[in-house]
N, C-alpha and C. Protein backbone atom coordinates (compact mmCIF):
# COMPACT_ATOMS: atom_id res chain seq x y z
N UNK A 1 0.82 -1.15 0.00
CA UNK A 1 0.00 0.00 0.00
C UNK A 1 0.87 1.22 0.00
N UNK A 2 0.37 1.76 -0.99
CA UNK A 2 1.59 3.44 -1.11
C UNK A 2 0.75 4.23 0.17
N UNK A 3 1.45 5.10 0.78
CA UNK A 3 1.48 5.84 1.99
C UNK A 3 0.79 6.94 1.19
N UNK A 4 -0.10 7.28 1.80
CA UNK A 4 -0.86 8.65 1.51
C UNK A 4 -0.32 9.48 1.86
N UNK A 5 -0.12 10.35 1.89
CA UNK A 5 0.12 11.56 1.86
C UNK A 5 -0.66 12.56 2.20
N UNK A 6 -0.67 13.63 2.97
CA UNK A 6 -1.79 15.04 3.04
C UNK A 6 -1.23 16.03 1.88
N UNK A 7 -2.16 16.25 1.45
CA UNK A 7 -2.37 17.17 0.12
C UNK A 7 -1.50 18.33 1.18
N UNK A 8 -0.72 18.94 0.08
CA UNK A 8 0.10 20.29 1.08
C UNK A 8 -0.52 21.19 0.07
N UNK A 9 -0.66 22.26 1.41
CA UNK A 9 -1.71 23.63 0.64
C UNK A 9 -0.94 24.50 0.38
N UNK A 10 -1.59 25.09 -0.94
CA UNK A 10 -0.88 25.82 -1.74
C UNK A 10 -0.29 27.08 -1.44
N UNK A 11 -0.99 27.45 -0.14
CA UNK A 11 -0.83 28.94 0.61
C UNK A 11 -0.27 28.31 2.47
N UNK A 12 0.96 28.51 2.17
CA UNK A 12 1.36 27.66 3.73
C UNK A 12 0.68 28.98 4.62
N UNK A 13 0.94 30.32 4.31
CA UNK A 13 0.16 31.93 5.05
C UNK A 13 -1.19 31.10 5.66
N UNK A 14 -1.90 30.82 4.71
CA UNK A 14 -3.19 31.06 4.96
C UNK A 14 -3.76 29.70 5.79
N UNK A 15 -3.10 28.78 5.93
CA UNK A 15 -3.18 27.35 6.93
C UNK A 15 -2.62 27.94 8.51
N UNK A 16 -1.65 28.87 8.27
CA UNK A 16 -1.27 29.56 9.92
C UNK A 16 -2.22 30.48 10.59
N UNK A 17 -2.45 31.04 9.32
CA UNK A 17 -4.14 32.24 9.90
C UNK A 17 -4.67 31.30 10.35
N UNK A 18 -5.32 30.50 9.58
CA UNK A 18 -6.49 29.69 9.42
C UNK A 18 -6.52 29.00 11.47
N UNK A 19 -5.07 28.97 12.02
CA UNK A 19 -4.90 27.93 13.35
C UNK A 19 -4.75 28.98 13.84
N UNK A 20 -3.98 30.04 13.54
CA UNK A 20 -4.17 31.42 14.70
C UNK A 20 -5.51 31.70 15.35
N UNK A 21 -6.99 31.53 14.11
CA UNK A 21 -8.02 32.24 14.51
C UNK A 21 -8.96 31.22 14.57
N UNK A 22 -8.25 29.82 14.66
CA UNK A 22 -9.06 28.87 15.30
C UNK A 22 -8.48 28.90 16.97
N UNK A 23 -7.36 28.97 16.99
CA UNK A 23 -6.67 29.27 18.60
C UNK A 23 -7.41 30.64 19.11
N UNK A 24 -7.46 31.74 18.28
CA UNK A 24 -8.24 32.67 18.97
C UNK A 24 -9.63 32.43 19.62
N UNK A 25 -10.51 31.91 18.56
CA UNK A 25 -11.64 31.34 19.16
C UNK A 25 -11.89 30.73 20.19
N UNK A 26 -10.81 29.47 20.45
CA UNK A 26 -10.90 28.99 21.77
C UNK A 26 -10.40 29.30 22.64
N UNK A 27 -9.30 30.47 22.59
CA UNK A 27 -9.47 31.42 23.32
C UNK A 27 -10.58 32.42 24.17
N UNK A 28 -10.98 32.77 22.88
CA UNK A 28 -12.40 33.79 23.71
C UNK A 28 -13.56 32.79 24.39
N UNK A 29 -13.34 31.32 23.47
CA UNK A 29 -14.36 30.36 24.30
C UNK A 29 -14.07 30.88 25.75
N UNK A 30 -12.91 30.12 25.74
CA UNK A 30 -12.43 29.85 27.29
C UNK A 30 -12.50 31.50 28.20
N UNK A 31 -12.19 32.29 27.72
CA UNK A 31 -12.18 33.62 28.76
C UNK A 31 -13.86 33.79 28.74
N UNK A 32 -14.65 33.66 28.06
CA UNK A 32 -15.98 33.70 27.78
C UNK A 32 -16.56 32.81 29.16
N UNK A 33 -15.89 31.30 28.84
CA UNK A 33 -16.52 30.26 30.01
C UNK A 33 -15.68 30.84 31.43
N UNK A 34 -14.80 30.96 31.65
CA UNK A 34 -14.02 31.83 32.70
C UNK A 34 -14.68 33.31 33.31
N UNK A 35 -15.45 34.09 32.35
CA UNK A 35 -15.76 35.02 32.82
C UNK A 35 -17.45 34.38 33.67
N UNK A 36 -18.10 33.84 32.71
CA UNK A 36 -19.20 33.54 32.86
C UNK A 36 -18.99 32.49 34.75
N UNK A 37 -18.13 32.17 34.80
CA UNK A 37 -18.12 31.14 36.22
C UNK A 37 -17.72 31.92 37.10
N UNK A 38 -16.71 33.17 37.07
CA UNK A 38 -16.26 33.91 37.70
C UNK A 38 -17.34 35.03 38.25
N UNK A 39 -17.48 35.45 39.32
CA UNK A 39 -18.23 36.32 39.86
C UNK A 39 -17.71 37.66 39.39
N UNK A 40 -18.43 38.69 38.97
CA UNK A 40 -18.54 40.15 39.13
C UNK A 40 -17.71 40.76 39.95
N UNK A 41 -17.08 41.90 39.57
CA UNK A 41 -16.65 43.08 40.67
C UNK A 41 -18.01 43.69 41.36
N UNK A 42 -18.46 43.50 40.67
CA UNK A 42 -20.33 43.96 41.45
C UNK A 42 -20.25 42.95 42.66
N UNK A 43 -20.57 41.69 42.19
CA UNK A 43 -21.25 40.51 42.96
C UNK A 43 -19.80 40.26 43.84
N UNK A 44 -18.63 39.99 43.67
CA UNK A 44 -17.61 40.45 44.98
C UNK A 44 -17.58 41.35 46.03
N UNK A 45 -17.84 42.62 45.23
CA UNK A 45 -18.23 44.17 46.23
C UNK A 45 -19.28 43.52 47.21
N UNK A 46 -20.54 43.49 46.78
CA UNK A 46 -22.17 43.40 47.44
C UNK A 46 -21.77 42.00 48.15
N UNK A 47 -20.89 40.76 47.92
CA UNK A 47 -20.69 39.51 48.90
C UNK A 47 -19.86 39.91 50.12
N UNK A 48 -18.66 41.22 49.81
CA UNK A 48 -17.95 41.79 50.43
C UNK A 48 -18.61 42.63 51.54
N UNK A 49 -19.48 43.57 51.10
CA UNK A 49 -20.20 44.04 52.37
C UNK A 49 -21.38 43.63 52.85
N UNK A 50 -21.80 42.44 52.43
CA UNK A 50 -22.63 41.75 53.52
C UNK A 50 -22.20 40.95 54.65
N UNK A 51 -20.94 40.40 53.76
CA UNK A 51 -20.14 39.89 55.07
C UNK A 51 -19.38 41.09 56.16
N UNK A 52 -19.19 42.23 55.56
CA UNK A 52 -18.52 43.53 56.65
C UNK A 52 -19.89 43.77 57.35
N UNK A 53 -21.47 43.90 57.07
CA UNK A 53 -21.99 44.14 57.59
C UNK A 53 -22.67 42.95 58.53
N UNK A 54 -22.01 42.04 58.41
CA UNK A 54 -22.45 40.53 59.14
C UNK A 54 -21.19 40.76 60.35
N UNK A 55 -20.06 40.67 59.82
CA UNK A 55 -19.12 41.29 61.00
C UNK A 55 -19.25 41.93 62.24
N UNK A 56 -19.86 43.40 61.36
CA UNK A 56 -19.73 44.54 62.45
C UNK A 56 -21.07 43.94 62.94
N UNK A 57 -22.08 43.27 63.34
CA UNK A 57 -23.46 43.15 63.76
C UNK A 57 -22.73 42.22 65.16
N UNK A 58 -22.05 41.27 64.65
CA UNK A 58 -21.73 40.48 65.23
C UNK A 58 -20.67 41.02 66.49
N UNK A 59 -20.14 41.73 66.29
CA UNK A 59 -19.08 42.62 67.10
C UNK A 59 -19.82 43.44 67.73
N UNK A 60 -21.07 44.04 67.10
CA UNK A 60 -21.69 44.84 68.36
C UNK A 60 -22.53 44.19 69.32
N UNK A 61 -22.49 42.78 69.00
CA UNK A 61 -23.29 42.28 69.91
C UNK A 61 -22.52 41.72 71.13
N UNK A 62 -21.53 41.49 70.21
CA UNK A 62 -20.28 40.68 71.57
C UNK A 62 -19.95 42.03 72.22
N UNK A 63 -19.73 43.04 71.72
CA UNK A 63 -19.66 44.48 72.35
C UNK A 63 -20.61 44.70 73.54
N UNK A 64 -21.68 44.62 73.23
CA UNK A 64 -23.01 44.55 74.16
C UNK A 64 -23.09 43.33 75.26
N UNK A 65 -22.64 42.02 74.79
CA UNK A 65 -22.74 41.03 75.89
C UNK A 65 -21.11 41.24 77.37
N UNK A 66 -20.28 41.98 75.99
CA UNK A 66 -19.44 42.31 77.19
C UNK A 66 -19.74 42.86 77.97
N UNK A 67 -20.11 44.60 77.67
CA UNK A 67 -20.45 45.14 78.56
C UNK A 67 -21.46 44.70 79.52
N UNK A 68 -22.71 44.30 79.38
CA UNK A 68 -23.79 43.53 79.65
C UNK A 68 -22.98 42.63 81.39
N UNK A 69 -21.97 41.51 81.04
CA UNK A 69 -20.98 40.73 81.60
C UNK A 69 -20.43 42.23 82.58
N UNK A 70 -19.82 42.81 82.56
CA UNK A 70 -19.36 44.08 83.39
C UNK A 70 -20.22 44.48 84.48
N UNK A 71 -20.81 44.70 83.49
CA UNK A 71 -22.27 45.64 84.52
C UNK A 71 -22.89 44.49 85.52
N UNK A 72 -23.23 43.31 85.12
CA UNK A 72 -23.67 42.57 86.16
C UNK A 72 -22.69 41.97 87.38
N UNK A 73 -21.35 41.94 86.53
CA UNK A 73 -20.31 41.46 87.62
C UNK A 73 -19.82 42.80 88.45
N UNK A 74 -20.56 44.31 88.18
CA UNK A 74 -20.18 45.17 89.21
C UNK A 74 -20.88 45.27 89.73
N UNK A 75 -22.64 44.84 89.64
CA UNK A 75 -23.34 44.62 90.43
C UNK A 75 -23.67 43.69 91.72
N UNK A 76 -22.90 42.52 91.07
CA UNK A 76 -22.38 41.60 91.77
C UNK A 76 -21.44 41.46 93.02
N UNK A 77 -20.54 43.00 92.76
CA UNK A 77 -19.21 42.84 94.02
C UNK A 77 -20.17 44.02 94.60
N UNK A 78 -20.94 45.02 94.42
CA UNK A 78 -21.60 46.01 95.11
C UNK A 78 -22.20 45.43 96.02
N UNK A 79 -23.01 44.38 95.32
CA UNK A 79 -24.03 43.74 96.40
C UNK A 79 -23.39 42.80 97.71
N UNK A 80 -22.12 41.85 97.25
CA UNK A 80 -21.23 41.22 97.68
C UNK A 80 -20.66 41.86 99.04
N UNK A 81 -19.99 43.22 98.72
CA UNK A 81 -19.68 44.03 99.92
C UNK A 81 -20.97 44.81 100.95
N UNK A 82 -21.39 44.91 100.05
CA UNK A 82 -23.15 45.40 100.72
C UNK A 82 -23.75 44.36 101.84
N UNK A 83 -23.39 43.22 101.32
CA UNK A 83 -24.24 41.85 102.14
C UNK A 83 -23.35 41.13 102.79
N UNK A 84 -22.41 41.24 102.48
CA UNK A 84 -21.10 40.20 103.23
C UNK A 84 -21.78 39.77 104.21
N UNK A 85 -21.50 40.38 105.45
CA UNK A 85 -22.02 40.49 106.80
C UNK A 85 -23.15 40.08 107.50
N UNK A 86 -24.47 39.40 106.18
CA UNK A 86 -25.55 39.41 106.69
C UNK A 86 -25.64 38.33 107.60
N UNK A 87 -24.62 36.72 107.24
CA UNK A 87 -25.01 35.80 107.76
C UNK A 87 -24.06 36.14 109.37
N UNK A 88 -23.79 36.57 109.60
CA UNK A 88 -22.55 37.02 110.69
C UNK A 88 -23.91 38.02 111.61
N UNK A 89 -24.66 38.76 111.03
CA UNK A 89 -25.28 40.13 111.49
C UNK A 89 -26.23 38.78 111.99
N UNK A 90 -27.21 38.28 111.37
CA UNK A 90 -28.06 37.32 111.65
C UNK A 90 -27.77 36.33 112.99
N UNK A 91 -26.18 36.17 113.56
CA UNK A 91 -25.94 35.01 114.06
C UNK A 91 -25.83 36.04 115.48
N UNK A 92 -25.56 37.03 115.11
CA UNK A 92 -25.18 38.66 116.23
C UNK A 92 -26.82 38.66 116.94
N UNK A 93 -27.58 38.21 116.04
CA UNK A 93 -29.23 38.87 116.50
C UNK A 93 -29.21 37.95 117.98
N UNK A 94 -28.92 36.59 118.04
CA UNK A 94 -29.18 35.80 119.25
C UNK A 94 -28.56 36.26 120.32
N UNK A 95 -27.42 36.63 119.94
CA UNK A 95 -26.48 37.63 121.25
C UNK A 95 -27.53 38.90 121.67
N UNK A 96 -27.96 39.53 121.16
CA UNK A 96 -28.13 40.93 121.01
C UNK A 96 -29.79 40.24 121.63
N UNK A 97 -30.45 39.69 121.58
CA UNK A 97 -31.95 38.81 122.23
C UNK A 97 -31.78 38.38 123.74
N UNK A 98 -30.19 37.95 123.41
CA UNK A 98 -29.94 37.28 125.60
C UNK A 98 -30.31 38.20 126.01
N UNK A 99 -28.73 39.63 125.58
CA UNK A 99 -28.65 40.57 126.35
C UNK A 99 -30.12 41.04 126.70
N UNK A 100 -31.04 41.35 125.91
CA UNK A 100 -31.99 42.10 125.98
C UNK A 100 -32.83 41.36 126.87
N UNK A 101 -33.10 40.19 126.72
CA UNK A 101 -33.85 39.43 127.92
C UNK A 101 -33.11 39.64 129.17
N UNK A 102 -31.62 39.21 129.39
CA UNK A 102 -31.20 40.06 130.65
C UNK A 102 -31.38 41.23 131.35
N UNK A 103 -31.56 42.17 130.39
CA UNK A 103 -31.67 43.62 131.03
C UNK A 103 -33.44 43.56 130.96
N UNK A 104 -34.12 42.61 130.79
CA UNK A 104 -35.50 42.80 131.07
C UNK A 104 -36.44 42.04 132.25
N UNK A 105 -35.24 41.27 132.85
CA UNK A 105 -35.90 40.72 134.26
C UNK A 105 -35.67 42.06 135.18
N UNK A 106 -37.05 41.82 135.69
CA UNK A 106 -36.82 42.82 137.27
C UNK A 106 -36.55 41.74 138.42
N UNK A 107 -35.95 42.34 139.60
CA UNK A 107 -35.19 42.17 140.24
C UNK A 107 -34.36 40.81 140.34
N UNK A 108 -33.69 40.82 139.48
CA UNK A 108 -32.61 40.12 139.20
C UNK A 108 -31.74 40.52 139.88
N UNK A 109 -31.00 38.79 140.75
CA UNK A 109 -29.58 38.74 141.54
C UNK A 109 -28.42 39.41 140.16
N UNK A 110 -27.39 39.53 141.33
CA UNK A 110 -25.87 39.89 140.89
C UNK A 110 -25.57 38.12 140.37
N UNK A 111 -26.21 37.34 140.73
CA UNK A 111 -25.74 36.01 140.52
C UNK A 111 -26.33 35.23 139.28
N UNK A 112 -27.87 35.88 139.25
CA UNK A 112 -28.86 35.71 137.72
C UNK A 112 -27.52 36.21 136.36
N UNK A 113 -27.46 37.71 136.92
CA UNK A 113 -26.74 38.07 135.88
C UNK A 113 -25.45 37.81 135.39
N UNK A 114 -24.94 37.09 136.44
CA UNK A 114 -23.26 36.79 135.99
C UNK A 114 -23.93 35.34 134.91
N UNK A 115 -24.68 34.46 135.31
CA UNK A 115 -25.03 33.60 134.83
C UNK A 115 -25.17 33.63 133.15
N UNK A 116 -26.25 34.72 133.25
CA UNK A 116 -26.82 35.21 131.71
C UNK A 116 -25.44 36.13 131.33
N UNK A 117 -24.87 36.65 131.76
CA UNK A 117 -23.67 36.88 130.80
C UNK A 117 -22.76 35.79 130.34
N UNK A 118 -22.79 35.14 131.22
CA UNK A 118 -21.69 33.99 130.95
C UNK A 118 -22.50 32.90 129.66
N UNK A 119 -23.81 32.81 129.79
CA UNK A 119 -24.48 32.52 128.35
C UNK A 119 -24.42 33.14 127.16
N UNK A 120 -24.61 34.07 127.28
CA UNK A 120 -23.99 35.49 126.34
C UNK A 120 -22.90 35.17 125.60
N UNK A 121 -21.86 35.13 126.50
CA UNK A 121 -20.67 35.23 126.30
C UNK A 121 -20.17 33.72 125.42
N UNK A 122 -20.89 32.51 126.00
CA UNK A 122 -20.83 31.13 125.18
C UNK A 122 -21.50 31.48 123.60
N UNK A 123 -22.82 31.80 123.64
CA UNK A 123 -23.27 32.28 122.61
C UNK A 123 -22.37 33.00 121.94
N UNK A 124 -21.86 34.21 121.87
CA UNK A 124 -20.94 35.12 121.18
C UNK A 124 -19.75 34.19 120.79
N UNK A 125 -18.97 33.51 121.64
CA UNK A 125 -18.12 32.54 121.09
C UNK A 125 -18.19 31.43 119.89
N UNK A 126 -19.50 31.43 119.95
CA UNK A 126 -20.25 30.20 119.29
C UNK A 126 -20.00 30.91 117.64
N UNK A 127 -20.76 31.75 117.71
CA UNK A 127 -21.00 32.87 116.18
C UNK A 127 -19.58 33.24 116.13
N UNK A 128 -18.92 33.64 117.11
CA UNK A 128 -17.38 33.33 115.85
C UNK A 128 -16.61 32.35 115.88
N UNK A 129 -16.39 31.42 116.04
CA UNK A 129 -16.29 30.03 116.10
C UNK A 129 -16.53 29.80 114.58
N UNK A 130 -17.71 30.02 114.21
CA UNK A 130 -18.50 29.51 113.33
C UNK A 130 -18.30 30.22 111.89
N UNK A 131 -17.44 31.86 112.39
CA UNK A 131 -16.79 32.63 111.26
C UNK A 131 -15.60 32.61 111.21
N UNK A 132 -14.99 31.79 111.62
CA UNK A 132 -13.55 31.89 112.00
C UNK A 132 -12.95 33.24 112.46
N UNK A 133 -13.48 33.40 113.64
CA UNK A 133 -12.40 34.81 114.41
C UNK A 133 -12.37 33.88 115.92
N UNK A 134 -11.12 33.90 115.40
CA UNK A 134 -10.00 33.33 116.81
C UNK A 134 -9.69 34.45 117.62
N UNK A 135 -9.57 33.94 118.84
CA UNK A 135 -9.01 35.02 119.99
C UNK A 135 -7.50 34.83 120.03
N UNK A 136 -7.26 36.06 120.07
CA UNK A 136 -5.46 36.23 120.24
C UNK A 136 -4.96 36.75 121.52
N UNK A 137 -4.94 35.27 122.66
CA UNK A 137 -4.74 35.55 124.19
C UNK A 137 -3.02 35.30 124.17
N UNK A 138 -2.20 36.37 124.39
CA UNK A 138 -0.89 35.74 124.00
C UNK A 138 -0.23 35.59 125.54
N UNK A 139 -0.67 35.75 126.88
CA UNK A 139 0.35 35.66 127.86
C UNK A 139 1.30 34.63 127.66
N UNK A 140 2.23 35.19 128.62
CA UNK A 140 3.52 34.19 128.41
C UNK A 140 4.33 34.05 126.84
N UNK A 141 3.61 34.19 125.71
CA UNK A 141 4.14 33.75 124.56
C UNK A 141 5.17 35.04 124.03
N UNK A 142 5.99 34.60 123.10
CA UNK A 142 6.83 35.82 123.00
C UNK A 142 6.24 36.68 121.80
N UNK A 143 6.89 38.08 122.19
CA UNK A 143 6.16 39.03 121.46
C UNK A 143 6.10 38.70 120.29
N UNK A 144 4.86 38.92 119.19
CA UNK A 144 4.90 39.28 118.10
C UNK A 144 4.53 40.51 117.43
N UNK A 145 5.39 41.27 117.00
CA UNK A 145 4.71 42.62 116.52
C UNK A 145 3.14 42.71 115.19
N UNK A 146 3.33 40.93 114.60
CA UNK A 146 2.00 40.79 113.87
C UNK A 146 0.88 41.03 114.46
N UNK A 147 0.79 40.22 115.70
CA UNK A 147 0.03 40.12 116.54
C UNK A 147 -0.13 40.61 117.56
N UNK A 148 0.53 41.48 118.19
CA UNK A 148 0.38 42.37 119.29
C UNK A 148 1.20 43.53 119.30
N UNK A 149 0.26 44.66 119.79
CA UNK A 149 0.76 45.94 120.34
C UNK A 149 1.33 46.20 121.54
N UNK A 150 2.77 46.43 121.41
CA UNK A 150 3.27 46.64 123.10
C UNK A 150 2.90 47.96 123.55
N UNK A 151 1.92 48.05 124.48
CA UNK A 151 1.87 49.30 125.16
C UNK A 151 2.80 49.58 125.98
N UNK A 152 3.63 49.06 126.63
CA UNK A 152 4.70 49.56 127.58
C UNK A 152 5.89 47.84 127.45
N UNK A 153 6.73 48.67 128.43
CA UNK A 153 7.62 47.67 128.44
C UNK A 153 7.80 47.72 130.09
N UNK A 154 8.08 46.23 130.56
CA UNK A 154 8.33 46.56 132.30
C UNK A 154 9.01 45.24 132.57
N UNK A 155 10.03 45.64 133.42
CA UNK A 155 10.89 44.44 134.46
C UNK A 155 10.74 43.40 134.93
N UNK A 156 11.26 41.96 134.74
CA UNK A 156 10.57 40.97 134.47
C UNK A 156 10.93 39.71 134.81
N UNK A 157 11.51 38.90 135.40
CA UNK A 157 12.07 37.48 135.60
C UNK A 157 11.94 37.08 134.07
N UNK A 158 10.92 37.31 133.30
CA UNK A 158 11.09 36.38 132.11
C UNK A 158 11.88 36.69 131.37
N UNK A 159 11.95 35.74 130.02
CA UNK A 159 12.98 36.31 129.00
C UNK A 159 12.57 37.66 128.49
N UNK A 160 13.43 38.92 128.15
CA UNK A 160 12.98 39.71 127.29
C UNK A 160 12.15 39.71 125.73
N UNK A 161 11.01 40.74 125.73
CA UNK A 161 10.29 40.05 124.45
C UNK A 161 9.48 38.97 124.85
N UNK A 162 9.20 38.94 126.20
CA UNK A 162 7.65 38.05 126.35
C UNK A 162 6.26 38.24 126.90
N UNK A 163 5.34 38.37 126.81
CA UNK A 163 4.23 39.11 127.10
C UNK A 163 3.87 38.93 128.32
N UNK A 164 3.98 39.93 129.66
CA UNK A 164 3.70 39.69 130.64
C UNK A 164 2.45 39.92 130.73
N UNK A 165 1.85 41.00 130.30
CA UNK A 165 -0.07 40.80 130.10
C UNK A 165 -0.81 41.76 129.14
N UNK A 166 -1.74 40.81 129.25
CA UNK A 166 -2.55 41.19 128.22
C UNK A 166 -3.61 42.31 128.72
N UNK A 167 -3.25 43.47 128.09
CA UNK A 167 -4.03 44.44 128.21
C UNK A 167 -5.79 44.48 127.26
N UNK A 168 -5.88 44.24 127.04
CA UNK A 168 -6.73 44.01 125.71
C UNK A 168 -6.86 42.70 124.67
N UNK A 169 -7.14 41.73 124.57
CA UNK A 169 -7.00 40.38 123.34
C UNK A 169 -7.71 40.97 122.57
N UNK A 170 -6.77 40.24 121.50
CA UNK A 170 -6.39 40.70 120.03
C UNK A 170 -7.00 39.45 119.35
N UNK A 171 -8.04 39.82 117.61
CA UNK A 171 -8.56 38.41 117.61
C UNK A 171 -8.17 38.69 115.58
N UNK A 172 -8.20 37.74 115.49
CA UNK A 172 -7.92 37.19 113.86
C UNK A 172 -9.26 36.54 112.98
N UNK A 173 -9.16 36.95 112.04
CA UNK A 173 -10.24 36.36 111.10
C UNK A 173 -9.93 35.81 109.89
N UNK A 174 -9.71 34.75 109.52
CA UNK A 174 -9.55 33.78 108.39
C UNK A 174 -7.75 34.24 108.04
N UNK A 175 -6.95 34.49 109.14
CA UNK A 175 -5.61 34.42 109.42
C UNK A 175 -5.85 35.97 109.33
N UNK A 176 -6.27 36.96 109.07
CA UNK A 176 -5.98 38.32 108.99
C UNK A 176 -6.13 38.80 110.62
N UNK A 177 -5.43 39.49 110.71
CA UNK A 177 -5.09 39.94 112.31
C UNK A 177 -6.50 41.81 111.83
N UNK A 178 -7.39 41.12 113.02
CA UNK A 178 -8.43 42.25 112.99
C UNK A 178 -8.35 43.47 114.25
N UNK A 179 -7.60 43.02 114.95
CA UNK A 179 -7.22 43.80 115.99
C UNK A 179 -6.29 43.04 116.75
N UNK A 180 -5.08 43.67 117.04
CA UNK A 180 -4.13 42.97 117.97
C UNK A 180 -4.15 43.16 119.12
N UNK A 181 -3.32 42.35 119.93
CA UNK A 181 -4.00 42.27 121.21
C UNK A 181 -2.77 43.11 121.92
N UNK A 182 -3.38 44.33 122.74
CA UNK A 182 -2.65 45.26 123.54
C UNK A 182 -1.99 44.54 124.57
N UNK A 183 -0.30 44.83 124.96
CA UNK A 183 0.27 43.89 125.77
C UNK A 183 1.19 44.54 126.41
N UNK A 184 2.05 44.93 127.34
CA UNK A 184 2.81 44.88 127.99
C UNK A 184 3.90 43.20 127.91
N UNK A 185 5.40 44.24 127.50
CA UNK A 185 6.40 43.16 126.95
C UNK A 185 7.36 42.70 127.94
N UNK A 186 7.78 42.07 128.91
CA UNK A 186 9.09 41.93 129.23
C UNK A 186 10.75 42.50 128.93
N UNK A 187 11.60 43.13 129.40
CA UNK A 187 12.41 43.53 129.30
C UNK A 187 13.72 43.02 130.26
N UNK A 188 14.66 43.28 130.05
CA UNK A 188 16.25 42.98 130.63
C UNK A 188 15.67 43.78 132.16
N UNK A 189 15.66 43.11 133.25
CA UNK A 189 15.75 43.42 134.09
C UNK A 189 17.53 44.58 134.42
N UNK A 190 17.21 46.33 135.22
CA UNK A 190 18.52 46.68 135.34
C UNK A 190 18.96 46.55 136.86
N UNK A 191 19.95 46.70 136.64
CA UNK A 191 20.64 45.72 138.15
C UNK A 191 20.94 47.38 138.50
């Protein structure tokens, strides 16, 4: 079988046009199908600020729940310091009921009343007991300036720097020293 051959055209020019402006065509196909799938500078813009205006909505709301969060948590420590005290004030009322029944018997002994104070006085222990305020009785123990105020200093058999008495007890609340206890300190005896 003789090999065929392609007829060669008589105008080689006009076979290169001929693929230039068949390449052009599928060219503009393709930028044609490219444009057509591709979104708009319009439809980018208008996707662009719905999402900026989806943003900022969203930011003013978290804006608002913050503040919102603020305001209730300063309402929160107002009331906090406002009320602290109530269950403490409440436990004070039974103290504050003895006394008053004490001072409302008529003729009551010196001996009634040591009694009802000394109930009083269990009671009152009880309610801080129960808040943690410790009594700070320091005789004998050596000074601490955390815990006690030396009102004077005086001559002493003991070691220097040890509390010969207690002028006043000093009491603590959840380790914070609420009042110290007034003391007279021991010193170097002078010969």
């Amino acid at each position: 079988m003789a090999d065929k051959q392609q007829p060669q055209p008589d105008h080689p020019e006009l076979t290169a046009s001929a693929d230039e402006a068949a390449s052009e065509v599928n060219e503009n196909k393709t930028a044609e199908h490219v444009k057509e799938t591709m979104p708009s500078l319009e439809q980018l813009l208008k996707k662009a600020e719905l999402d900026a205006a989806e943003h900022h909505d969203a930011w003013l709301r978290a804006k608002a729940d913050a503040e919102n969060i603020r305001k209730r948590a300063q309402i929160d420590v107002t009331n906090a310091h406002k009320y602290a005290i109530e269950n403490f004030s409440t436990e004070l009322l039974a103290v504050m009921d003895s006394l008053e029944a004490a001072l409302a018997v008529e003729n009551a002994t010196v001996e009634n009343f040591k009694n009802g104070m000394e109930l009083t006085r269990k009671q009152l222990t009880t309610v801080f007991d129960k808040f943690n305020i410790k009594l700070i009785d320091p005789t004998g123990a050596k000074f601490d300036p955390h815990l006690h105020q030396a009102m004077c200093t005086v001559d002493s058999d003991l070691a220097p720097n040890t509390v010969v008495q207690v002028m006043q007890k000093g009491y603590v609340l959840n380790d914070r020293v609420i009042r110290p206890a007034l003391v007279s300190v021991s010193k170097v005896k002078e010969t």
